[in-house]
Protein backbone atom coordinates (compact mmCIF):
# COMPACT_ATOMS: atom_id res chain seq x y z
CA UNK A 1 -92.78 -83.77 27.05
CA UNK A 2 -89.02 -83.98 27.29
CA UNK A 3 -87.09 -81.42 25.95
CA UNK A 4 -83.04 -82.10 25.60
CA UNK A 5 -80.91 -79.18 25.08
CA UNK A 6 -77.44 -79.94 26.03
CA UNK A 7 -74.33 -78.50 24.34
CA UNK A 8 -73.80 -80.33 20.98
CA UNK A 9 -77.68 -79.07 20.33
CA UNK A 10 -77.17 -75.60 21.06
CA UNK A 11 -74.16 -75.72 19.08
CA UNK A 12 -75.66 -77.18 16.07
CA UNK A 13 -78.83 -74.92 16.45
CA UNK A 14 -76.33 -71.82 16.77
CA UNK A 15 -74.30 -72.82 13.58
CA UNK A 16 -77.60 -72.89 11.37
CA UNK A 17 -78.64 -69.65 12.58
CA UNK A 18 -75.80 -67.72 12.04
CA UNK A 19 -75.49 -69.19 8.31
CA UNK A 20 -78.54 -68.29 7.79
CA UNK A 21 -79.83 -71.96 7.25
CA UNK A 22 -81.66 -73.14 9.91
CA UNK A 23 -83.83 -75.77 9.13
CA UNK A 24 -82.02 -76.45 5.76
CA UNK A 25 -79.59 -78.86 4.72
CA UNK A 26 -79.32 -80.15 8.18
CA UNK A 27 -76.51 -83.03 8.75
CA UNK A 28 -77.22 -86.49 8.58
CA UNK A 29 -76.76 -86.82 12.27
CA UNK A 30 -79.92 -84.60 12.51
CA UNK A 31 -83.12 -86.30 12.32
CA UNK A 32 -86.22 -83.44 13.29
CA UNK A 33 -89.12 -86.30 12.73
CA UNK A 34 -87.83 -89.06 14.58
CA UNK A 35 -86.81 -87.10 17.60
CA UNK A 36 -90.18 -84.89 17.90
CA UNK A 37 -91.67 -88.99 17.77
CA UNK A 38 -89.82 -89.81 20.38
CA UNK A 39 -90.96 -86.71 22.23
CA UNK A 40 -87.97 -84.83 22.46
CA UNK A 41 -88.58 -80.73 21.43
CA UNK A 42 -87.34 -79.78 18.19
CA UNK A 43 -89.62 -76.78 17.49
CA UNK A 44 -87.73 -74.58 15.13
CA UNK A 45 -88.80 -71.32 17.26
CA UNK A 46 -88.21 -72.66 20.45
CA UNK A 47 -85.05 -73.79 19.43
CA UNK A 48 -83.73 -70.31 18.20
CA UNK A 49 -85.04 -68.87 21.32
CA UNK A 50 -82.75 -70.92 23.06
CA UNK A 51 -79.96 -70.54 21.17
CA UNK A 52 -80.24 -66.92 20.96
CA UNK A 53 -82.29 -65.95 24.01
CA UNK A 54 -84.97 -64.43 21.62
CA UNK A 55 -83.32 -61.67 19.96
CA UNK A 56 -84.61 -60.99 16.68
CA UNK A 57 -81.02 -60.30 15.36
CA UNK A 58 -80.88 -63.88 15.42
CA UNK A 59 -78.04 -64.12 17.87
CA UNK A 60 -77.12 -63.13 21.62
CA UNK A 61 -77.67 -59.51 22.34
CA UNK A 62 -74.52 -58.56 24.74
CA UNK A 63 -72.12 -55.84 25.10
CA UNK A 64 -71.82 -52.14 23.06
CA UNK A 65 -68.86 -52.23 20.81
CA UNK A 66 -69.74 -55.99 19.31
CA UNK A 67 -71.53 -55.86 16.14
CA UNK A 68 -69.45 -57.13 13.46
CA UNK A 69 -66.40 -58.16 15.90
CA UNK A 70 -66.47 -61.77 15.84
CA UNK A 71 -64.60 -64.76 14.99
CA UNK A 72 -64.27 -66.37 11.54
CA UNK A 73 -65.06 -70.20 11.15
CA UNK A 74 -61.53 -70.95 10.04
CA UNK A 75 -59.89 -69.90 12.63
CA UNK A 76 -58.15 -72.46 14.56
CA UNK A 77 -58.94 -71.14 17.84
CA UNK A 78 -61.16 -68.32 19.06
CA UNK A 79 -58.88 -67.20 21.95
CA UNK A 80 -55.11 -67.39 20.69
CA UNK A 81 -53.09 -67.89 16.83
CA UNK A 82 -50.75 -70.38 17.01
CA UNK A 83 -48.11 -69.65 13.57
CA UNK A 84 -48.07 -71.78 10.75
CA UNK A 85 -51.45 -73.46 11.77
CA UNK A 86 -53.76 -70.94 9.68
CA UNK A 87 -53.83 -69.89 6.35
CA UNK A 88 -54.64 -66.35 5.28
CA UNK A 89 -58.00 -66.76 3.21
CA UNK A 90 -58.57 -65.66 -0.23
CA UNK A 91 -60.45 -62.49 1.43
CA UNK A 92 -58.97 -61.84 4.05
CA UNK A 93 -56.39 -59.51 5.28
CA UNK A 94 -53.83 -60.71 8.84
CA UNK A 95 -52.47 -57.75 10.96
CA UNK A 96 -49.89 -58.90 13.31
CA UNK A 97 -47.97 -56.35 15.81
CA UNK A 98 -44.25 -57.22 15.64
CA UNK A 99 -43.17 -55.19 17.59
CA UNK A 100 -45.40 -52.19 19.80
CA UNK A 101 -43.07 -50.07 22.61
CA UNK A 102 -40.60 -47.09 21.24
CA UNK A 103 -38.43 -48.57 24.23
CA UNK A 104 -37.43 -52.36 23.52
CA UNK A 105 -38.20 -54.89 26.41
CA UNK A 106 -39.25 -58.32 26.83
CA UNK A 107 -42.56 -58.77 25.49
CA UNK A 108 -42.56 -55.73 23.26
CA UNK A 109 -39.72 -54.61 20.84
CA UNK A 110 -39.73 -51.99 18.42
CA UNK A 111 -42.53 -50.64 16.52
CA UNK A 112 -43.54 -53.10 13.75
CA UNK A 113 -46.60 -53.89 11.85
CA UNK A 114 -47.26 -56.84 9.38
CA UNK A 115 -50.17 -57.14 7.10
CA UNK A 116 -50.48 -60.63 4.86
CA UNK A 117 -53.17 -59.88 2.20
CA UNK A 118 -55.37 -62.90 1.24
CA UNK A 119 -53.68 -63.13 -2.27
CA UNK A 120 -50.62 -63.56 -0.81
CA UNK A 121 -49.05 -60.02 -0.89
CA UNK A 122 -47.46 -59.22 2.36
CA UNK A 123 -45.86 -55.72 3.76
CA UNK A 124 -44.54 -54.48 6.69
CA UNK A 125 -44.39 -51.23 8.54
CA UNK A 126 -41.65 -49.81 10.07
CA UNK A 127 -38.66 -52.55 11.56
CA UNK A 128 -37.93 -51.49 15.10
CA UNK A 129 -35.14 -52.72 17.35
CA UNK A 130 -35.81 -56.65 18.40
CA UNK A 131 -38.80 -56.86 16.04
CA UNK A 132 -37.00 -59.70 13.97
CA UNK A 133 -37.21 -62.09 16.92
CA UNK A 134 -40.96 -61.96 16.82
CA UNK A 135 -41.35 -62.46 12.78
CA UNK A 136 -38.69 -65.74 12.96
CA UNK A 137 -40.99 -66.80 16.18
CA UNK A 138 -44.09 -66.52 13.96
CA UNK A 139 -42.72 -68.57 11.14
CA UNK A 140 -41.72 -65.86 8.65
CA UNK A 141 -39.07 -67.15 6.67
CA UNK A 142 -36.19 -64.59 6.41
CA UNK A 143 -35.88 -64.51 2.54
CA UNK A 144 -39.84 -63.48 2.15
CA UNK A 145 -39.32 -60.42 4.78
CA UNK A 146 -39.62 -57.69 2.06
CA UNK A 147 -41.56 -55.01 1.11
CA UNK A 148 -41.00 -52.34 4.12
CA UNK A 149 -42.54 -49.77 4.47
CA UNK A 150 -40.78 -47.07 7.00
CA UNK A 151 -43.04 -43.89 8.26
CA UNK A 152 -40.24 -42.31 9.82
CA UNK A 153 -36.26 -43.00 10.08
CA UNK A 154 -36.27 -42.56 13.96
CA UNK A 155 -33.54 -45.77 15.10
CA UNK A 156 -36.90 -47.39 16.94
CA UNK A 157 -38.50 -47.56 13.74
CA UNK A 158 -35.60 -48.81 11.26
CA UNK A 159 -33.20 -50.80 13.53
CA UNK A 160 -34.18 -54.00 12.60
CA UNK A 161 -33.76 -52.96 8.72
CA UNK A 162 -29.69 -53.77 8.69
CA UNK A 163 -30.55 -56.91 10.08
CA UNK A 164 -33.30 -58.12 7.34
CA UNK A 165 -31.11 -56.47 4.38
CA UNK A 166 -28.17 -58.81 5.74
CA UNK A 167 -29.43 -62.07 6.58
CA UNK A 168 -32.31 -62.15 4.39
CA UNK A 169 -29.52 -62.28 1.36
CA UNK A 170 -27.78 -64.74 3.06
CA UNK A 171 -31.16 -67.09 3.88
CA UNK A 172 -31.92 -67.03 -0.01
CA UNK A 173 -33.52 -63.58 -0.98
CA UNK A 174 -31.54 -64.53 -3.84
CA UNK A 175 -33.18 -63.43 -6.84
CA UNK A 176 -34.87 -60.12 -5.62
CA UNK A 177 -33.49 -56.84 -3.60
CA UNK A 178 -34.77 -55.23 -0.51
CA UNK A 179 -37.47 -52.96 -1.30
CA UNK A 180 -37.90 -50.16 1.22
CA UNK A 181 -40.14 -47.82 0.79
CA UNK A 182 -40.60 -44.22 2.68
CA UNK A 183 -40.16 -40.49 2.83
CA UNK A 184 -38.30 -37.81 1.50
CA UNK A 185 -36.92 -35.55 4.04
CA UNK A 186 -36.38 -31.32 4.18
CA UNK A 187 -32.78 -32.26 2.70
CA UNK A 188 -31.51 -34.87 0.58
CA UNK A 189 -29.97 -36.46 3.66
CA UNK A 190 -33.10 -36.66 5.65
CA UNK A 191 -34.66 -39.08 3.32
CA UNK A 192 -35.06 -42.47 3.06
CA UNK A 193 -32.76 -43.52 0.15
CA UNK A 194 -29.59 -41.24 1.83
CA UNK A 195 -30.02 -43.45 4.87
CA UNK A 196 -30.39 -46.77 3.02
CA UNK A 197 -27.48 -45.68 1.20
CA UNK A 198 -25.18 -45.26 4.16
CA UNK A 199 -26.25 -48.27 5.70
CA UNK A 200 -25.39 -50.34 2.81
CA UNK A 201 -22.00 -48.47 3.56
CA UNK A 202 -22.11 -49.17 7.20
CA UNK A 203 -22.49 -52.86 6.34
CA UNK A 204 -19.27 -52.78 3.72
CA UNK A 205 -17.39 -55.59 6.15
CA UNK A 206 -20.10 -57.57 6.73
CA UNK A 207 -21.29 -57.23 2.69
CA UNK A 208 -17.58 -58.62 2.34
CA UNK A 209 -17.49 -61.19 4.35
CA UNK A 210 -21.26 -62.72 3.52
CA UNK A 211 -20.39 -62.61 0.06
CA UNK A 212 -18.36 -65.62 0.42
CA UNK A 213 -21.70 -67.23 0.55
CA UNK A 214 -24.40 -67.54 -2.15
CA UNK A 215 -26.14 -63.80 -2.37
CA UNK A 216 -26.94 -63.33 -5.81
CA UNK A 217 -29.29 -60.19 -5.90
CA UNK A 218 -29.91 -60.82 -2.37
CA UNK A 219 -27.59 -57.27 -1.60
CA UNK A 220 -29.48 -55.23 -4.23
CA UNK A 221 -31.81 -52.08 -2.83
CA UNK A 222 -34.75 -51.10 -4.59
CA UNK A 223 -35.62 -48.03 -2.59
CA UNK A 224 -39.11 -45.82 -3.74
CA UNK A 225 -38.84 -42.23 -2.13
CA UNK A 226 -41.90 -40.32 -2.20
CA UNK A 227 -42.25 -36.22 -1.53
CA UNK A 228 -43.24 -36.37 2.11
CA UNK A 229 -45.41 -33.61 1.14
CA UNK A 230 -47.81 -35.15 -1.65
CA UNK A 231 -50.56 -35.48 0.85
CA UNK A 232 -52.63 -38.28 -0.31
CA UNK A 233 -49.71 -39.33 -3.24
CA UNK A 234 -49.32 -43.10 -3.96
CA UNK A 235 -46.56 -44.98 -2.57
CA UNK A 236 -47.58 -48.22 -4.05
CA UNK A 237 -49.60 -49.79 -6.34
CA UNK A 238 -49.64 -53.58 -7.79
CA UNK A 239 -51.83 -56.19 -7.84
CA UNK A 240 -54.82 -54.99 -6.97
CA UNK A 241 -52.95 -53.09 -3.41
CA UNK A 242 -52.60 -49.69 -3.08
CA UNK A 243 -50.86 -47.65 -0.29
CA UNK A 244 -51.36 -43.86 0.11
CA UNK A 245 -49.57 -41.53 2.53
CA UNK A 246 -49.61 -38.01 4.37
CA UNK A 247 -47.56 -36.09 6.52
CA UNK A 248 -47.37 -36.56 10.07
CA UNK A 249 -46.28 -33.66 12.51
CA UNK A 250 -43.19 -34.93 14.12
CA UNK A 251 -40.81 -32.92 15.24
CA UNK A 252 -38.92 -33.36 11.95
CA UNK A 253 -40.26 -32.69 8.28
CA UNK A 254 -40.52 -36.21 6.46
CA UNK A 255 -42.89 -38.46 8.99
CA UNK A 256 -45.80 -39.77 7.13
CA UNK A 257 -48.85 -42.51 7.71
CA UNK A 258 -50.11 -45.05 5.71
CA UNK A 259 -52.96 -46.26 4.45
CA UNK A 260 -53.44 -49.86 2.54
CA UNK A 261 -56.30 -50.45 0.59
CA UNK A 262 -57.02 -54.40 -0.91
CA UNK A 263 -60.41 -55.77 -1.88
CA UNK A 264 -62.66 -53.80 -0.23
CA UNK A 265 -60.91 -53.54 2.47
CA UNK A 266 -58.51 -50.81 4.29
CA UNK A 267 -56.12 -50.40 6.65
CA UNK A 268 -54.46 -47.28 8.28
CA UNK A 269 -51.16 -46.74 10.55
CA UNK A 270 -50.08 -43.38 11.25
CA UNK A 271 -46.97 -44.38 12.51
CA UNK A 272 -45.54 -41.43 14.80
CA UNK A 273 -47.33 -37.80 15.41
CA UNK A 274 -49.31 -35.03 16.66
CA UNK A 275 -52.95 -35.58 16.31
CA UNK A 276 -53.31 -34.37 12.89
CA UNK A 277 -56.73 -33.70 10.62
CA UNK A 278 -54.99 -35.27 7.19
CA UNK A 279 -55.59 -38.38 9.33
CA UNK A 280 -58.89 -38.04 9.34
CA UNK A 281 -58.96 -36.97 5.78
CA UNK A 282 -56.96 -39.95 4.40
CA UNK A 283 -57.58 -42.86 6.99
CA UNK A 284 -61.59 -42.48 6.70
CA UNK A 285 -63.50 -45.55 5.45
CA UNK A 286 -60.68 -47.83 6.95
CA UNK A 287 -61.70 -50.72 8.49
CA UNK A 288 -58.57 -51.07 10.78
CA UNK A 289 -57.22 -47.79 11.87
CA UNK A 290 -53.76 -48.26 13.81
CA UNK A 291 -52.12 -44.95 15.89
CA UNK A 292 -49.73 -44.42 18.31
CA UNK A 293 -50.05 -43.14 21.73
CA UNK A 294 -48.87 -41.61 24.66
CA UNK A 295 -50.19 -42.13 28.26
CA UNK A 296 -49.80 -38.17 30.08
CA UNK A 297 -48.67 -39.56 33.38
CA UNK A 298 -45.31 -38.51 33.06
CA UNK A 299 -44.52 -37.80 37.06
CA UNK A 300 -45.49 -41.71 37.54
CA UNK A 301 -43.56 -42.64 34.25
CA UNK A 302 -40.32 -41.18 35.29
CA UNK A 303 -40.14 -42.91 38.53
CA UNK A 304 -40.93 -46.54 36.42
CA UNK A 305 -39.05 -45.61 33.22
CA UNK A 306 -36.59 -43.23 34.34
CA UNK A 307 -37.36 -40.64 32.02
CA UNK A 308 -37.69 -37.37 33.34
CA UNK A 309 -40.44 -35.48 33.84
CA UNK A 310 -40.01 -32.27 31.75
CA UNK A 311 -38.34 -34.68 28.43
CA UNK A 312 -41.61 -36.70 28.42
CA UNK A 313 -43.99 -33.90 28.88
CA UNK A 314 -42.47 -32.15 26.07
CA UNK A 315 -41.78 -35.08 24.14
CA UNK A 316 -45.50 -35.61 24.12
CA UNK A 317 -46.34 -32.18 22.90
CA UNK A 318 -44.18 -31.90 20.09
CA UNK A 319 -44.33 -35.25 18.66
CA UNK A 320 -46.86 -37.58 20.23
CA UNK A 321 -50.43 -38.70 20.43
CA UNK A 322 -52.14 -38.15 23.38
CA UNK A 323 -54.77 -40.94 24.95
CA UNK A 324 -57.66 -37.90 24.34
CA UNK A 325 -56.59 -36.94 20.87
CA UNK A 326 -56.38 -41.03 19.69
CA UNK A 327 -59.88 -41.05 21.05
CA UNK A 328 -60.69 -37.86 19.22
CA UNK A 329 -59.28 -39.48 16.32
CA UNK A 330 -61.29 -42.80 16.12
CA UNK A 331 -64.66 -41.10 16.48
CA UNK A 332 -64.07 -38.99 13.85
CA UNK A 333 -62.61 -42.34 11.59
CA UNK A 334 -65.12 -44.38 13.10
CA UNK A 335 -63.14 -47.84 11.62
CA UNK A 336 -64.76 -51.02 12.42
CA UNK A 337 -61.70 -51.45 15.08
CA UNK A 338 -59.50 -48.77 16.83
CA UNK A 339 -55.97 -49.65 18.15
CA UNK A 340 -53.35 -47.71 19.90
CA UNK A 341 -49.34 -49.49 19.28
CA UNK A 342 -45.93 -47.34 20.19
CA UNK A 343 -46.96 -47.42 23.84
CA UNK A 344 -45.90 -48.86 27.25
CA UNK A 345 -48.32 -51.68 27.98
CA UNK A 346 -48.16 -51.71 31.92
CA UNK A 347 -50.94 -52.42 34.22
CA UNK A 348 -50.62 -48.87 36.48
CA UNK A 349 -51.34 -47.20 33.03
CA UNK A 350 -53.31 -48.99 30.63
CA UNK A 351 -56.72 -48.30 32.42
CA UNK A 352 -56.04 -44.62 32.42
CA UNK A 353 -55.05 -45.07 29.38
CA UNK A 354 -58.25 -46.75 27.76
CA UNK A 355 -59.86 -43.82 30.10
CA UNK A 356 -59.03 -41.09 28.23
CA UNK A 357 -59.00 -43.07 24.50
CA UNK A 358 -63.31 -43.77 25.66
CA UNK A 359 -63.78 -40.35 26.47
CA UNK A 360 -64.34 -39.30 22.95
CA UNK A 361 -64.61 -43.10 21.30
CA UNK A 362 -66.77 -45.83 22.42
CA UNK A 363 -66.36 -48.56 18.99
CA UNK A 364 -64.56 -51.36 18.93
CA UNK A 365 -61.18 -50.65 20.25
CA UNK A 366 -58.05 -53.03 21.31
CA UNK A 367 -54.80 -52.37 22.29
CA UNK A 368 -52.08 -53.11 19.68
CA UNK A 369 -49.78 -54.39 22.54
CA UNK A 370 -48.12 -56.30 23.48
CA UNK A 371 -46.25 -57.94 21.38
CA UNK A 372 -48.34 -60.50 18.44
CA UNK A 373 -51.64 -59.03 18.75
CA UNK A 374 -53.12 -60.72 15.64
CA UNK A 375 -56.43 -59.13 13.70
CA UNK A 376 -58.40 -61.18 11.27
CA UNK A 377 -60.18 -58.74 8.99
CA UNK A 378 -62.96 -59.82 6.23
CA UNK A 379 -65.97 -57.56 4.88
CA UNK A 380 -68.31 -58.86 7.24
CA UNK A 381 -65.61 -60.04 10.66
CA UNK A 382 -63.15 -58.47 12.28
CA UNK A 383 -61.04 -60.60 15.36
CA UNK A 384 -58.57 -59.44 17.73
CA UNK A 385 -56.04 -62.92 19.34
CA UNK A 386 -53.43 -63.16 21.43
CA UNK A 387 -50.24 -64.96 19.16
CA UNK A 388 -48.33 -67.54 21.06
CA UNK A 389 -45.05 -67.96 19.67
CA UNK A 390 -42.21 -70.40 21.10
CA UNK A 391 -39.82 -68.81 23.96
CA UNK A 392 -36.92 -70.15 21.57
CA UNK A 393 -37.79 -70.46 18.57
CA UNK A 394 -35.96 -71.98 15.37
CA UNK A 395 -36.16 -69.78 12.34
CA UNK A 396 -37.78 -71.20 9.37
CA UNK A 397 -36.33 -72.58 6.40
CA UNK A 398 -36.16 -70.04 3.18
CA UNK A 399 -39.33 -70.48 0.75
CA UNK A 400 -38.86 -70.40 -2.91
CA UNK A 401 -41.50 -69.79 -5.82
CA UNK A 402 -40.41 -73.23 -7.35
CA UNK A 403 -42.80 -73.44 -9.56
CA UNK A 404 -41.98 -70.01 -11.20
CA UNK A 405 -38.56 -70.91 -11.81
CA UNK A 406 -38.78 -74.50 -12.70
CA UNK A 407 -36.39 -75.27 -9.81
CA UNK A 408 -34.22 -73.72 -7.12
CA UNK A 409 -31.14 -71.73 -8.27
CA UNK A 410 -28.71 -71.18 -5.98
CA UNK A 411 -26.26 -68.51 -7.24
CA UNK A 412 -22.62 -68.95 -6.93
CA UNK A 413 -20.84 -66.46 -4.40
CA UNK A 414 -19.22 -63.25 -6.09
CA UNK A 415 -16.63 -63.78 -3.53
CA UNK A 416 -13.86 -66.74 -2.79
CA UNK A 417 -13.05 -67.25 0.96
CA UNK A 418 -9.52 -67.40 0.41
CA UNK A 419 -9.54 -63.77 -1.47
CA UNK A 420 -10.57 -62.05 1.27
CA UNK A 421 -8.87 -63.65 4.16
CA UNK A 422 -4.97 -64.06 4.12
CA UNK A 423 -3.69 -67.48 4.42
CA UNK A 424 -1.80 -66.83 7.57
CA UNK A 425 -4.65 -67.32 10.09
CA UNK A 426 -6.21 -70.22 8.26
CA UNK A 427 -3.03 -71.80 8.87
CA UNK A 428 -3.47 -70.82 12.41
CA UNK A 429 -6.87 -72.82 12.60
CA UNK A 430 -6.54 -76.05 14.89
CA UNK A 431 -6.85 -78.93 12.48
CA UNK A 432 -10.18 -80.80 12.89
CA UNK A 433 -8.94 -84.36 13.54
CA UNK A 434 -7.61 -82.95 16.86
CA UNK A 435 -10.86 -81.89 18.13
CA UNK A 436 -13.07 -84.11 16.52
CA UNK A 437 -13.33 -87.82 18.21
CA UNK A 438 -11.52 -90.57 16.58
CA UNK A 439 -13.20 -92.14 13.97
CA UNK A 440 -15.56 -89.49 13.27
CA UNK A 441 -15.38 -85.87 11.57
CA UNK A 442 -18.01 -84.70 9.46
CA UNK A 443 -17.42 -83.87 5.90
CA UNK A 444 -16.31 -80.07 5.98
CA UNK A 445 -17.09 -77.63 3.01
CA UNK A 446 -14.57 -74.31 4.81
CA UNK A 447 -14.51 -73.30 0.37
CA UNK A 448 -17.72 -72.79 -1.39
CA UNK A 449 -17.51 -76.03 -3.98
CA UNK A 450 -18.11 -74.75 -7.54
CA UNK A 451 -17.58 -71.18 -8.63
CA UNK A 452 -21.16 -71.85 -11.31
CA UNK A 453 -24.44 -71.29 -10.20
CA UNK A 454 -26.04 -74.23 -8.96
CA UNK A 455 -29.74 -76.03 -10.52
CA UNK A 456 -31.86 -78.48 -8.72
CA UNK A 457 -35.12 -79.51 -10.73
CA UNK A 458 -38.42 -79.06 -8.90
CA UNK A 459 -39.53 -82.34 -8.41
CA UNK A 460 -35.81 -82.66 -6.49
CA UNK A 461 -36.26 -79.66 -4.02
CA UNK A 462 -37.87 -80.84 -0.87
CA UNK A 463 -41.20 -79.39 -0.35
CA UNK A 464 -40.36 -77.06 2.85
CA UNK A 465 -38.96 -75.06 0.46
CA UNK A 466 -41.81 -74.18 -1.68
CA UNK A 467 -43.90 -71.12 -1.10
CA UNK A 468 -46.74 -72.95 -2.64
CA UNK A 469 -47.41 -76.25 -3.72
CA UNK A 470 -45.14 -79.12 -4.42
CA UNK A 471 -43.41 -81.95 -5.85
CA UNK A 472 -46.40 -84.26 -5.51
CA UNK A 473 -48.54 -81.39 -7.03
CA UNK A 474 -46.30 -80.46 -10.02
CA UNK A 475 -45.98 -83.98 -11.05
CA UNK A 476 -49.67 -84.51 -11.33
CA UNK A 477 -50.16 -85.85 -14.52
């Protein structure tokens, strides 16, 4: 007897098992009878012991942190996410790390998480310095970076914040404000809405000179500052999504964690601290628990990050999570995946690292570094890729809920160019036929053109700009 097992066979055989439907509503390609006739093996038992070596889970038996971490059939690829090739799914929630180091570098900038919820809903956590390269690489489109989230107002958590608040306006987050969202501090002053308040100062010049171009609402604030001590107090709660906090020991009063719970489904980042047992009060039952870490080799660290001994050692103790205590943590959590971000990812410390993190845990666990580590999480999956992103990559163009408005309005500016700048060093501009070739010069626009707001129907705007759907689709009789 013959039997033929080759790859497209094991493949098939693997895919019925795993739904559940072998033997059922095979494809057309598969014909049982007429290949056991011509004396090939199609056995339904045999075949599953060959495609799953005979376990009686119905699958491969291999490895001890594996059960439930595997990929989803949509996914694109297995191994690596390529942006704005996959769709977030209807139940599923997208964790992408942004940014992962306190200390900005090629490869990692500063701390930033983004979770895309399956009905759309998206949120970020903390902005740190460089993080924005890494959203425009993935395809975010500045005008839908919203929603943020800050655990703590340490500079490598917020930097990037100016930057979004500013150009975000400007690349059509015209009809909503910033939202920022985070904690109340000891004093007024250490809270959240003092320091969005004097950063809207800081930015009074550049507010000035952007408003020449169409803003609208785009340099509104909506900022929501919660008691940092309402342990377990809501921070958010709308369409289904609701985020909870806690405190966080942190040198300062006014750090706090985060935990995001959606269908079913949760997930937790502490953002900065101490080990701390409202963590494993409020993150329990999360799926994807996120915390920072620390690696304790500080004599090694100084002589490869230049930071001395004595200031890491106590920076550690006072603020920081220890590789043993984010261990600690996770088996007490138990999620269905562990990661450690806000940490050097270097090769003389990440297996001492992982050393003391299995010491207490030994679940699923992944680094959250470098920089795009992308998690797939469902009810039943959970997936941890590597994102490749472009080395220079092209921001995206703005996306607009078109069919909410009926169109695209694009306000007018509050501002005239010629208001704000005196008249004496325009005249000082080199004309443009002098510079441009003969024969050829673009048609300039150095004033805004109208001083009214400006309405293009729907089935006019072209459909990169739509956040969902399209012409073709709204015209549909």
């Amino acid at each position: 007897m013959r039997v033929r097992i080759d790859a497209l066979g094991v493949s098939i055989a693997l895919g019925l098992l795993t739904t559940g439907a072998f033997g059922q509503n095979q494809p057309a390609a598969v014909q049982p009878d007429k290949m056991a006739a011509e004396g090939y093996e199609t056995d339904a038992g045999v075949l599953k012991g060959v495609a799953t070596g005979g376990s009686p889970m119905g699958r491969w038996k291999e490895g001890l942190t594996f059960d439930g971490v595997a990929p989803m059939p949509w996914l694109k690829s297995a191994s690596n996410w390529f942006p704005k090739t996959e769709e977030v799914q209807a139940d599923e929630v997208r964790v992408t790390f942004m940014g992962s180091s306190p200390l900005p570098r090629p490869g990692q900038m500063g701390t930033s998480v983004y979770v895309e919820l399956g009905n759309g809903d998206n949120f970020i956590f903390d902005m740190g310095p460089g993080s924005i390269a890494n959203y425009l690489a993935a395809g975010v489109p500045l005008n839908r970076l919203n929603d943020i989230f800050l655990t703590h107002l340490h500079w490598d958590h917020v930097a990037t914040v100016p930057y979004v608040y500013m150009f975000g306006a400007w690349s059509g987050r015209w009809h909503e404000p910033l939202r920022i969202t985070g904690p109340s501090g000891a004093k007024p002053e250490y809270g959240v809405r003092y320091m969005m308040d004097r950063m809207k100062e800081m930015l009074t010049w550049h507010r000035a000179s952007f408003d020449t171009s169409p803003i609208g609402k785009g340099f509104d604030m909506e900022v929501s500052e919660f008691d940092f001590r309402d342990d377990g107090g809501v921070a958010y709660e709308k369409n289904g999504v609701k985020v909870t906090h806690w405190r966080q020991s942190h040198t300062e009063d006014g750090a706090s964690a985060y935990r995001l719970d959606w269908n079913g489904m949760c997930v937790a980042f502490t953002g900065d601290g101490r080990p701390n047992s409202l963590t494993i009060k409020y993150a329990k039952g999360c799926d994807v628990v996120v915390t920072e870490v620390q690696v304790e080799l500080v004599a090694i660290s100084s002589t490869v990050m230049g930071v001395l001994p004595v200031i890491a050692r106590n920076t550690i103790d006072s603020a920081h999570n220890p590789g043993y205590a984010a261990g600690y943590l996770f088996n007490e959590l138990k999620p269905r995946m562990a990661m450690t971000t806000h940490m050097s990812y270097d090769p003389y410390s990440n297996a001492e690292l992982l050393s003391q993190i299995r010491y207490h845990y030994k679940g699923p666990f992944h680094f959250g570094a470098p920089d795009m580590v992308v998690v797939n999480l469902t009810k039943d999956k959970v997936w941890v890729r590597d994102g490749i992103v472009p080395d220079f990559p092209s921001s995206s163009p703005p996306k607009f809920d078109i069919a909410a408005m009926g169109g695209l309005v694009i306000p007018a500016p509050h501002t005239k160019r010629q208001d704000i700048q005196e008249q004496s060093i325009r005249d000082a501009e080199i004309a443009p036929e002098v510079y441009y070739p003969k024969g050829y010069q673009p048609e300039l626009i150095p004033f805004w053109p109208t001083s009214k707001s400006i309405f293009i129907p729907a089935d006019k705007v072209p459909s990169g700009l739509w956040l969902k759907g399209g012409p073709a689709e709204t015209n549909k009789p």
